[in-house]
PDB file of N, CA and C in Angstrom:
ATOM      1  N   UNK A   1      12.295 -40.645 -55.923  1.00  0.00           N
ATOM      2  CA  UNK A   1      13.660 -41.134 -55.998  1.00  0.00           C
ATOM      3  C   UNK A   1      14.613 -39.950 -56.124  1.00  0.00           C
ATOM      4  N   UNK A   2      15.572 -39.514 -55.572  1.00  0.00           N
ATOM      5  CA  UNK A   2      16.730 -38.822 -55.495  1.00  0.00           C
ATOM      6  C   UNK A   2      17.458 -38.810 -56.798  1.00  0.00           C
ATOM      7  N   UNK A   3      17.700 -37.998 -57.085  1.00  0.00           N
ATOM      8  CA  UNK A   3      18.867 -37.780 -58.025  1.00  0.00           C
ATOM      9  C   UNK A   3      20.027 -37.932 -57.872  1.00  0.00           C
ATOM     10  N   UNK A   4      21.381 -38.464 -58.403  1.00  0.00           N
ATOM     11  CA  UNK A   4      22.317 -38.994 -58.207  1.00  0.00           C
ATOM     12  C   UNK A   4      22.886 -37.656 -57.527  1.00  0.00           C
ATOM     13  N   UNK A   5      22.890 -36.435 -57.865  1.00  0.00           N
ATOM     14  CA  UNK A   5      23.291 -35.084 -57.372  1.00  0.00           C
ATOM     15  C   UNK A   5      22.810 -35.154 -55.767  1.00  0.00           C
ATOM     16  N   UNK A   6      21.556 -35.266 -55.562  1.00  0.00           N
ATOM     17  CA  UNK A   6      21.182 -35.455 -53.809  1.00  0.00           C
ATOM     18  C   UNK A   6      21.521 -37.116 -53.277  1.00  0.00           C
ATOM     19  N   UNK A   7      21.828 -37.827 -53.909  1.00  0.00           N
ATOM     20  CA  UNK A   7      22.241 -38.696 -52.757  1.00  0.00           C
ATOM     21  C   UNK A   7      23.521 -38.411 -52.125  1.00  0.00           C
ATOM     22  N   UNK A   8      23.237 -39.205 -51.228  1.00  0.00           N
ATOM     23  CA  UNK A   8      24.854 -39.099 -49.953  1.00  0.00           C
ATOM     24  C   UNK A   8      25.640 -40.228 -50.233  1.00  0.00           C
ATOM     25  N   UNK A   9      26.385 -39.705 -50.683  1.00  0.00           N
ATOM     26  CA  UNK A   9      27.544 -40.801 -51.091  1.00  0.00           C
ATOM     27  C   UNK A   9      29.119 -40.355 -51.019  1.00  0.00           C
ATOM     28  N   UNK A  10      29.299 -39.648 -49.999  1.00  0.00           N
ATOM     29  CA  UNK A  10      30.621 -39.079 -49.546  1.00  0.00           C
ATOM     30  C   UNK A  10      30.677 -39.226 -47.534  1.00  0.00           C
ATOM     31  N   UNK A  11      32.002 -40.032 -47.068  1.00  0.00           N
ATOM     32  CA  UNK A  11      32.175 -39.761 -45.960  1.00  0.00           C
ATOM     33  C   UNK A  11      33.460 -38.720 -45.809  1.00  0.00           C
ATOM     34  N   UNK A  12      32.608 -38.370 -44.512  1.00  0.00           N
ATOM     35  CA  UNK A  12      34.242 -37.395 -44.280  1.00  0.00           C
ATOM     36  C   UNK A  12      34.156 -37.867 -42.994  1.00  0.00           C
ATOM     37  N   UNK A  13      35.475 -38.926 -42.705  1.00  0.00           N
ATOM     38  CA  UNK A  13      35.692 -38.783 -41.231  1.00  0.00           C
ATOM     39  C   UNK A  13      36.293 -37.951 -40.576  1.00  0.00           C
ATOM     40  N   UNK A  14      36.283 -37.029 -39.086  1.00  0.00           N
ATOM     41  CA  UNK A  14      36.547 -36.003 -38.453  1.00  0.00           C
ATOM     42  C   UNK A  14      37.401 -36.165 -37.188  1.00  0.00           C
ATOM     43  N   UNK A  15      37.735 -35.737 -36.579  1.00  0.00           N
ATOM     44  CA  UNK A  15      38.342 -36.056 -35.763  1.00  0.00           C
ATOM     45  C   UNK A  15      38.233 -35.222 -34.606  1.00  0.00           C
ATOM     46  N   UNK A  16      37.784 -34.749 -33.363  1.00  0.00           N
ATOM     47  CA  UNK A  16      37.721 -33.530 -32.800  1.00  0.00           C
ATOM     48  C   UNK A  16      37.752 -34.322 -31.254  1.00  0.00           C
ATOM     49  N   UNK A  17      37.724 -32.950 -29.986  1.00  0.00           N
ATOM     50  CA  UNK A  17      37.788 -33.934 -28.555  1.00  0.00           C
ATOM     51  C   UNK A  17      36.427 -34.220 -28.114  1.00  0.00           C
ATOM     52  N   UNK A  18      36.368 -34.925 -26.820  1.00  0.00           N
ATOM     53  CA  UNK A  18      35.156 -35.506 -26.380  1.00  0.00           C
ATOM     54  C   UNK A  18      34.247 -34.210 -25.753  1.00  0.00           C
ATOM     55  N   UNK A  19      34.940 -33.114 -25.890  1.00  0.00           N
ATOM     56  CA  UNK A  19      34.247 -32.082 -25.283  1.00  0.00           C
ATOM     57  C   UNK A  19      33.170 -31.359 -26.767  1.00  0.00           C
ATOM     58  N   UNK A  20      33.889 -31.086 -27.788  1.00  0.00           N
ATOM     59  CA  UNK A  20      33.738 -30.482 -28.791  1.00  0.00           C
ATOM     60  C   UNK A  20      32.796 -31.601 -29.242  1.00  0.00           C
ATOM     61  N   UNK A  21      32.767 -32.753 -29.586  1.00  0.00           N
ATOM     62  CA  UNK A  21      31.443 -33.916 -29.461  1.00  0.00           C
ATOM     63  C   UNK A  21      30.275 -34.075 -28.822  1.00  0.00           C
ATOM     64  N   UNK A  22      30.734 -33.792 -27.326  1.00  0.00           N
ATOM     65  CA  UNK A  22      29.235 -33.527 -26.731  1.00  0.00           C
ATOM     66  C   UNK A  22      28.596 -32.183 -27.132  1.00  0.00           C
ATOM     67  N   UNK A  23      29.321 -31.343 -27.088  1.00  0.00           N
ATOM     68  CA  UNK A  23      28.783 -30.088 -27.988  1.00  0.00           C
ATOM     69  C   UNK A  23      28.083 -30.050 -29.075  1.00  0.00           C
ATOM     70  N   UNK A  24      28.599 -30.575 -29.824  1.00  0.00           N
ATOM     71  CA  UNK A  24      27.887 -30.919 -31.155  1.00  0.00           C
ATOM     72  C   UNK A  24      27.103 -31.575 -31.068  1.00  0.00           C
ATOM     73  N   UNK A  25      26.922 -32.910 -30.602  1.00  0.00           N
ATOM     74  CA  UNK A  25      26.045 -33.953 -30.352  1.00  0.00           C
ATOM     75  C   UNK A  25      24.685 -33.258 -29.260  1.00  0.00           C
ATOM     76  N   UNK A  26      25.329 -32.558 -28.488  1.00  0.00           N
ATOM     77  CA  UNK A  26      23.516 -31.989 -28.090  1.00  0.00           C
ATOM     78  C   UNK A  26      23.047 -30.762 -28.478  1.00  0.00           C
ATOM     79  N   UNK A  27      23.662 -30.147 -29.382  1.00  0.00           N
ATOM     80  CA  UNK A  27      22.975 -29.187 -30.244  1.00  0.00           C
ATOM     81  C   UNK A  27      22.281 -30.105 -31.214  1.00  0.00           C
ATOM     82  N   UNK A  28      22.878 -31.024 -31.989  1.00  0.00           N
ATOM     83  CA  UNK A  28      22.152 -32.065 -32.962  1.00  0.00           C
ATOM     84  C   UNK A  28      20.607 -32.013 -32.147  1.00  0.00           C
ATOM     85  N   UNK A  29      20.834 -32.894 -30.555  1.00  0.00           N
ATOM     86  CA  UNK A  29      19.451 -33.877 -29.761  1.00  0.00           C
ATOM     87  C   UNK A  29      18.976 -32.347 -30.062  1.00  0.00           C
ATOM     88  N   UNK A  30      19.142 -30.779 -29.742  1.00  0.00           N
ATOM     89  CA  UNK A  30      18.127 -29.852 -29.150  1.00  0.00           C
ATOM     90  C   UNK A  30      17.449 -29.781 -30.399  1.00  0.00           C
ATOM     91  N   UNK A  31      18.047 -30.086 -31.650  1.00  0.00           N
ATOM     92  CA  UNK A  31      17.167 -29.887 -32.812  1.00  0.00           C
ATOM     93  C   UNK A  31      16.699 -30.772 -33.414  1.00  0.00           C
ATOM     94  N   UNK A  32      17.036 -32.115 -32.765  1.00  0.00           N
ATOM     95  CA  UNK A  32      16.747 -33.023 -33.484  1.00  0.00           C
ATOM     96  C   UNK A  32      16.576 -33.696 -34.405  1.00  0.00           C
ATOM     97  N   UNK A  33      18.026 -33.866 -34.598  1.00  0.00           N
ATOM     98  CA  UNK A  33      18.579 -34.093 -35.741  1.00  0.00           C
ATOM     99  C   UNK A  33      19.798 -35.114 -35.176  1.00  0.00           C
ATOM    100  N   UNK A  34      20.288 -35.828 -36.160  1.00  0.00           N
ATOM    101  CA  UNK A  34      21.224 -36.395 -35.806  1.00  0.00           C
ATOM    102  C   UNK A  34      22.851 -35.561 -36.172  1.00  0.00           C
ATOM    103  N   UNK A  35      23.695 -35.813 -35.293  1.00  0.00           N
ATOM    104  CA  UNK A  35      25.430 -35.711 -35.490  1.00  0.00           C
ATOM    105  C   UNK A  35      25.451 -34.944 -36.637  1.00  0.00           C
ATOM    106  N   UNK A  36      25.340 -35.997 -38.105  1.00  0.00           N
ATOM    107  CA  UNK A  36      25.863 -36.023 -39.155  1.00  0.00           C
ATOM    108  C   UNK A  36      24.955 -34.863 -39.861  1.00  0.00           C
ATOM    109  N   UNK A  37      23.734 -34.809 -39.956  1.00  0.00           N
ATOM    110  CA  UNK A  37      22.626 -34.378 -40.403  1.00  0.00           C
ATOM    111  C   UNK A  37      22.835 -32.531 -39.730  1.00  0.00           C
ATOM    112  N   UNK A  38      23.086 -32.426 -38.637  1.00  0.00           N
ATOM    113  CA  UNK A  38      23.709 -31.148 -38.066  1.00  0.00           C
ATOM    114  C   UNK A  38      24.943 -30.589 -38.623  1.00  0.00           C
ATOM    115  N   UNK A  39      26.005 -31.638 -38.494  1.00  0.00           N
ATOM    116  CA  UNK A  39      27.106 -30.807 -39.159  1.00  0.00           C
ATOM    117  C   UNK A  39      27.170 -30.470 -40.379  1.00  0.00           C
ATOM    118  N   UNK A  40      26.786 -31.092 -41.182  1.00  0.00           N
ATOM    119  CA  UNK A  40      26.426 -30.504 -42.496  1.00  0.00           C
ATOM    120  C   UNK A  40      25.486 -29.620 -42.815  1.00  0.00           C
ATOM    121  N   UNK A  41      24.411 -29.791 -42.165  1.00  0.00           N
ATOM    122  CA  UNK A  41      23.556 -28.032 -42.184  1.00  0.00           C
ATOM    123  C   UNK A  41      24.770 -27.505 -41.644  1.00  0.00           C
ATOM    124  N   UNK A  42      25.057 -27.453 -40.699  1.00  0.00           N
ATOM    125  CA  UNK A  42      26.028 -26.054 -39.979  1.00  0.00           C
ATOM    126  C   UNK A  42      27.212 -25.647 -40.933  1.00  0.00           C
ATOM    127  N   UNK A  43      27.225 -26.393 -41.497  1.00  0.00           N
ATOM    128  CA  UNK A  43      28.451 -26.353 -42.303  1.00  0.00           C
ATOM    129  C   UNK A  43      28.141 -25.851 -43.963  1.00  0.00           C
ATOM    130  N   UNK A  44      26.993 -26.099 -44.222  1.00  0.00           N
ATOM    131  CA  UNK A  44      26.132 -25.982 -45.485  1.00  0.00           C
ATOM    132  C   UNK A  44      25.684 -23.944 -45.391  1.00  0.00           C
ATOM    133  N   UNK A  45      24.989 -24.110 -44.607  1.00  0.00           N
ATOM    134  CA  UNK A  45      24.547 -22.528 -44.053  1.00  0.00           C
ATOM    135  C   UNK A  45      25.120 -21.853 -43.126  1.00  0.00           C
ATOM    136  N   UNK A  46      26.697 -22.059 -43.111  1.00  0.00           N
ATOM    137  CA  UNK A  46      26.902 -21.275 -42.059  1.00  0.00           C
ATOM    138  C   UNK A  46      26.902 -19.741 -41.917  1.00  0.00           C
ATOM    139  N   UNK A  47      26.780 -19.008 -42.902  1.00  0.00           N
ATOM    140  CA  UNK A  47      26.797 -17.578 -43.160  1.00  0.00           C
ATOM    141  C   UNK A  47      24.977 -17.310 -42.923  1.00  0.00           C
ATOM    142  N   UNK A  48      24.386 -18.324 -42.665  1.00  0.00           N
ATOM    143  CA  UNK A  48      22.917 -17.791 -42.506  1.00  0.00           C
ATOM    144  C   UNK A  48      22.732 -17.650 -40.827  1.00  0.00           C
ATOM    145  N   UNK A  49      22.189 -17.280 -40.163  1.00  0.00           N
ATOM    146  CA  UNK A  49      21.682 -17.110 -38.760  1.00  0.00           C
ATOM    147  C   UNK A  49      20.804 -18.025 -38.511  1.00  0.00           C
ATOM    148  N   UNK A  50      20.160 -18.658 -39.703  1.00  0.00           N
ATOM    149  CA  UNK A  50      19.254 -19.392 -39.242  1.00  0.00           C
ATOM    150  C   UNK A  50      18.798 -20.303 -40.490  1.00  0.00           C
ATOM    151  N   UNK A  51      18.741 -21.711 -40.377  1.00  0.00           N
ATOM    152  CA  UNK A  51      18.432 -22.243 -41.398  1.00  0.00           C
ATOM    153  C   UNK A  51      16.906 -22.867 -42.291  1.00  0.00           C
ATOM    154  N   UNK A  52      17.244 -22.932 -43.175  1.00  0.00           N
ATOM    155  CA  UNK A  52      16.056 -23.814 -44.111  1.00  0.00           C
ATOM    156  C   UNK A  52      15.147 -25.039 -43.309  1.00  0.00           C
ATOM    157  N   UNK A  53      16.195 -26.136 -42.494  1.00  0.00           N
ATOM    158  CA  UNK A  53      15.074 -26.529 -41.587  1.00  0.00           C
ATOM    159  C   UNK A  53      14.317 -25.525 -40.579  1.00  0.00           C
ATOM    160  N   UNK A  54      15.217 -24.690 -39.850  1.00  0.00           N
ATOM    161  CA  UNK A  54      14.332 -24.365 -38.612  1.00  0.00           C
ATOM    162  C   UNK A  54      13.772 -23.303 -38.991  1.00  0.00           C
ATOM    163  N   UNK A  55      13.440 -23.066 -40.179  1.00  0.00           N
ATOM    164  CA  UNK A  55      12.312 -22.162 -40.678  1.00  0.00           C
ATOM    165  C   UNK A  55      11.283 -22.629 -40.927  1.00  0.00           C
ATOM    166  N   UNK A  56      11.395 -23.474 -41.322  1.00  0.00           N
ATOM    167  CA  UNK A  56      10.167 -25.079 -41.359  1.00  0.00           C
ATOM    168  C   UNK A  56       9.379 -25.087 -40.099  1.00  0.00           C
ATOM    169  N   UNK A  57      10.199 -25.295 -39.292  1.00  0.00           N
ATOM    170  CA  UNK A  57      10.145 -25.753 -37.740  1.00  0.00           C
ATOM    171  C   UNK A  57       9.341 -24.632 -37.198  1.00  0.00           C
ATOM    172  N   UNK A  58      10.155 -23.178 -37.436  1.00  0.00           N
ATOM    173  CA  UNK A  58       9.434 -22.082 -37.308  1.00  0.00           C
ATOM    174  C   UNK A  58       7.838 -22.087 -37.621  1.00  0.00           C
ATOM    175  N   UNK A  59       7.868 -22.071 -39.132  1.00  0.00           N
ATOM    176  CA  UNK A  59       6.784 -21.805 -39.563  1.00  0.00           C
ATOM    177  C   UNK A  59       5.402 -22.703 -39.130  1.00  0.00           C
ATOM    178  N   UNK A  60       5.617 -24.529 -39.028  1.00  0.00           N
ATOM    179  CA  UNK A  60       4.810 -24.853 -38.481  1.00  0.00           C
ATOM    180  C   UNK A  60       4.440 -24.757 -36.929  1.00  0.00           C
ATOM    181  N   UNK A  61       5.256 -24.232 -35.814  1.00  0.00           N
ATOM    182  CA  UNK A  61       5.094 -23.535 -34.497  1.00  0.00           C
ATOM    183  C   UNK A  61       3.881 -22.415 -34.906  1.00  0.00           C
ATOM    184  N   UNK A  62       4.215 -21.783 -35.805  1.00  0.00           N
ATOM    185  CA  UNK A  62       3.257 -20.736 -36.033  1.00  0.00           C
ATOM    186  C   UNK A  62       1.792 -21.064 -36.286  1.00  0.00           C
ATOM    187  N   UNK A  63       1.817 -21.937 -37.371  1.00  0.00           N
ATOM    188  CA  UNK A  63       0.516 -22.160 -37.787  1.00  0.00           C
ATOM    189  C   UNK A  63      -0.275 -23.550 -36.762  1.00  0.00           C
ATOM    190  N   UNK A  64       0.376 -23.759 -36.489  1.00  0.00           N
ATOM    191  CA  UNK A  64      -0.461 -24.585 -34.453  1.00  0.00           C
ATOM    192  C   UNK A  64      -0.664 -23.644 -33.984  1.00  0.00           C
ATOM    193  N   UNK A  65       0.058 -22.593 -33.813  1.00  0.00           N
ATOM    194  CA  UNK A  65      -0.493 -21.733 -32.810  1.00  0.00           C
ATOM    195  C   UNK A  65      -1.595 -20.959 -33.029  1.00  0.00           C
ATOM    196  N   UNK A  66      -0.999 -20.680 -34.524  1.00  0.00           N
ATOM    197  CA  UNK A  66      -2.996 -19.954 -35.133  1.00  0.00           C
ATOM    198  C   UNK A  66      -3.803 -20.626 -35.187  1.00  0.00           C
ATOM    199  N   UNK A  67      -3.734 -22.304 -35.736  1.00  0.00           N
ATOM    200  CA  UNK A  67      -4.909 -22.711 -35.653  1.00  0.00           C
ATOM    201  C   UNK A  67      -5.534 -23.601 -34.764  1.00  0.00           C
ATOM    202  N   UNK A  68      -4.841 -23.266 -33.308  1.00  0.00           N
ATOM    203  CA  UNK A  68      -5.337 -23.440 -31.850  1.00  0.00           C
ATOM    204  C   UNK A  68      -6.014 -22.272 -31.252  1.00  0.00           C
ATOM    205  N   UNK A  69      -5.615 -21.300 -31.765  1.00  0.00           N
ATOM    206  CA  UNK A  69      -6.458 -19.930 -31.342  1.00  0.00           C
ATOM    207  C   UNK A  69      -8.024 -19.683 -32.412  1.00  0.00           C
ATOM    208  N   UNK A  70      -7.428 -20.413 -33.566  1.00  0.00           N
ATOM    209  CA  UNK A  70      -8.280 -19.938 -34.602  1.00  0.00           C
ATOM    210  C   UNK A  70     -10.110 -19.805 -34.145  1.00  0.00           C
ATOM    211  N   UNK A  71     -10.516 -21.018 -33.612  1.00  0.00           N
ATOM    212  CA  UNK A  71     -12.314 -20.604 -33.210  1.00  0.00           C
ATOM    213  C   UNK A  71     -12.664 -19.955 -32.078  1.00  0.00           C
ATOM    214  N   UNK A  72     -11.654 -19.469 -31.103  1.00  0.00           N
ATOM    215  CA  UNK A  72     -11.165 -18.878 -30.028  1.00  0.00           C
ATOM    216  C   UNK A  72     -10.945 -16.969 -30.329  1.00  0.00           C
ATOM    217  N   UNK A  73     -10.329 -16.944 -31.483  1.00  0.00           N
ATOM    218  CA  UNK A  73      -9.776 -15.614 -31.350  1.00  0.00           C
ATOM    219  C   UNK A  73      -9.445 -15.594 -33.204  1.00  0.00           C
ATOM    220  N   UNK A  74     -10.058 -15.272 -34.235  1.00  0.00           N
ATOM    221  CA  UNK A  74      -9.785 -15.806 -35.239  1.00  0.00           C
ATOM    222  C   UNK A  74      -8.674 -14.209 -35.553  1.00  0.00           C
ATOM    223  N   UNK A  75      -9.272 -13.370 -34.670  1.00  0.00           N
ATOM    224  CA  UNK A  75      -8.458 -12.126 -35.373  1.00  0.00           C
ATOM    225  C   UNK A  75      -6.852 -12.428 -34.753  1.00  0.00           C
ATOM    226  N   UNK A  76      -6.563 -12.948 -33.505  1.00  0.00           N
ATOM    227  CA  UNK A  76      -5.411 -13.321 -32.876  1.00  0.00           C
ATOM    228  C   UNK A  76      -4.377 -14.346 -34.062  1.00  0.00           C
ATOM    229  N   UNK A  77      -5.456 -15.108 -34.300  1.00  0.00           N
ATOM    230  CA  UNK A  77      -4.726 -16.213 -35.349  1.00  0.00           C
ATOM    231  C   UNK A  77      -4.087 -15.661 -36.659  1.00  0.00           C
ATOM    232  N   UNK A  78      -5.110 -14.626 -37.211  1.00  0.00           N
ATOM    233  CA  UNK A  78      -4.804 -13.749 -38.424  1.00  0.00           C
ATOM    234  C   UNK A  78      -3.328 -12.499 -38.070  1.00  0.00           C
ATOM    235  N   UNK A  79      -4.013 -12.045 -36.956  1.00  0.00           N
ATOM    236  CA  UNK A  79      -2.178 -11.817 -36.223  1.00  0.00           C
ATOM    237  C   UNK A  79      -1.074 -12.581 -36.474  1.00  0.00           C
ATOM    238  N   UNK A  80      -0.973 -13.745 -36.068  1.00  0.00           N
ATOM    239  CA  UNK A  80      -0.208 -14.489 -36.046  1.00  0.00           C
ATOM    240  C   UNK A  80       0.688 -14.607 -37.243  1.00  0.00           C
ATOM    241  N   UNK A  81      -0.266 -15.371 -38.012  1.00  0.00           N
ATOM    242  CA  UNK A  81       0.089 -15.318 -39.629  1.00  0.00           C
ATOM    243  C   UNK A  81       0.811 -14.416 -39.828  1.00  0.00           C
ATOM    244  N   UNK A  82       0.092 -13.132 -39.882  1.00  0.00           N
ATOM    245  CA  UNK A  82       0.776 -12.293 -40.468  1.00  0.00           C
ATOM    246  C   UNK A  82       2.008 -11.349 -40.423  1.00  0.00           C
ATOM    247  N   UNK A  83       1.884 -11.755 -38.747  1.00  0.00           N
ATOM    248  CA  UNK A  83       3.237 -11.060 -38.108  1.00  0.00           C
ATOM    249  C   UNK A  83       4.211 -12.783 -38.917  1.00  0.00           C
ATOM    250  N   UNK A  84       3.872 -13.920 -38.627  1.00  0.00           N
ATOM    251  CA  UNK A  84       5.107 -14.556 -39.418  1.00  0.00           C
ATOM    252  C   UNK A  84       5.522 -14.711 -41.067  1.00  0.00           C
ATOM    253  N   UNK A  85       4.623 -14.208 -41.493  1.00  0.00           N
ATOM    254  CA  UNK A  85       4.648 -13.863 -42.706  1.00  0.00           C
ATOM    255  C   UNK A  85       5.839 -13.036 -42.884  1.00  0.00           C
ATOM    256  N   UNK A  86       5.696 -11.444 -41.939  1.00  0.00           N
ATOM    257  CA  UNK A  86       6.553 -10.243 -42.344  1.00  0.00           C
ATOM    258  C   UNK A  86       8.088 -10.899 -41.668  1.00  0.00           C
ATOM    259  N   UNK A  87       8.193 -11.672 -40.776  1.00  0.00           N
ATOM    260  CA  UNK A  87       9.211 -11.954 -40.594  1.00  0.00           C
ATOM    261  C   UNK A  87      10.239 -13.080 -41.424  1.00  0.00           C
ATOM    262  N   UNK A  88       9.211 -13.781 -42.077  1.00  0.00           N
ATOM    263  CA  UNK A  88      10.480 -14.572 -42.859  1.00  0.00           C
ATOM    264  C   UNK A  88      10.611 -13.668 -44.419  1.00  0.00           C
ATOM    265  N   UNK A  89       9.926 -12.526 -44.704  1.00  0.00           N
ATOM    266  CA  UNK A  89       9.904 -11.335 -45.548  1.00  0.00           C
ATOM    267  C   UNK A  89      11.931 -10.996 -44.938  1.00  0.00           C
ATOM    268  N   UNK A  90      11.588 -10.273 -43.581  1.00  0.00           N
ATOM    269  CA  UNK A  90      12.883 -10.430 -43.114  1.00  0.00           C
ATOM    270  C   UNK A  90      14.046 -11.268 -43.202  1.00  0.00           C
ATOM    271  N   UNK A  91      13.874 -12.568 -43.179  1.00  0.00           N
ATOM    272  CA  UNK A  91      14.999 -13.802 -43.129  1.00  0.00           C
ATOM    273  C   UNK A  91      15.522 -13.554 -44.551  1.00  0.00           C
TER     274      UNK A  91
END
């Protein structure tokens, strides 16, 4: 159960053109996410390059990929890891 602090219980209606909407609206579909759920990350992290979901997103890309290589190439997979390891060291 959520804490009264994380629930959503604020609208902000916006107002912007149909161009600046589709914009937004298919950056939302490329990440899949909805409208609302986008603008508020974007708006939440905007001083980051890259956010808390798509580090997620990141990180499990990674570990499919190692552990599709893994009985194949186990040292490739251990690559993997570890090169994404040093990079969110970076983030």
């Amino acid at each position: 159960m959520k804490s009264e602090e994380e629930k959503k219980t604020r609208r902000v209606p916006t107002r912007m053109t149909q161009t600046q909407y589709k914009i937004i609206r298919q950056k939302a579909l490329d990440r899949n996410m909805s409208v609302s759920a986008f603008v508020v990350e974007a708006a939440v992290h905007d001083d980051k390059r890259i956010t808390p979901l798509q580090i997620m997103h990141l990180q499990n890309l990674i570990n499919q990929a190692a552990d599709a290589c893994e009985s194949e190439n186990p040292t490739l997979a251990l690559e993997l890891r570890r090169e994404g390891d040093a990079q969110w060291k970076i983030l």
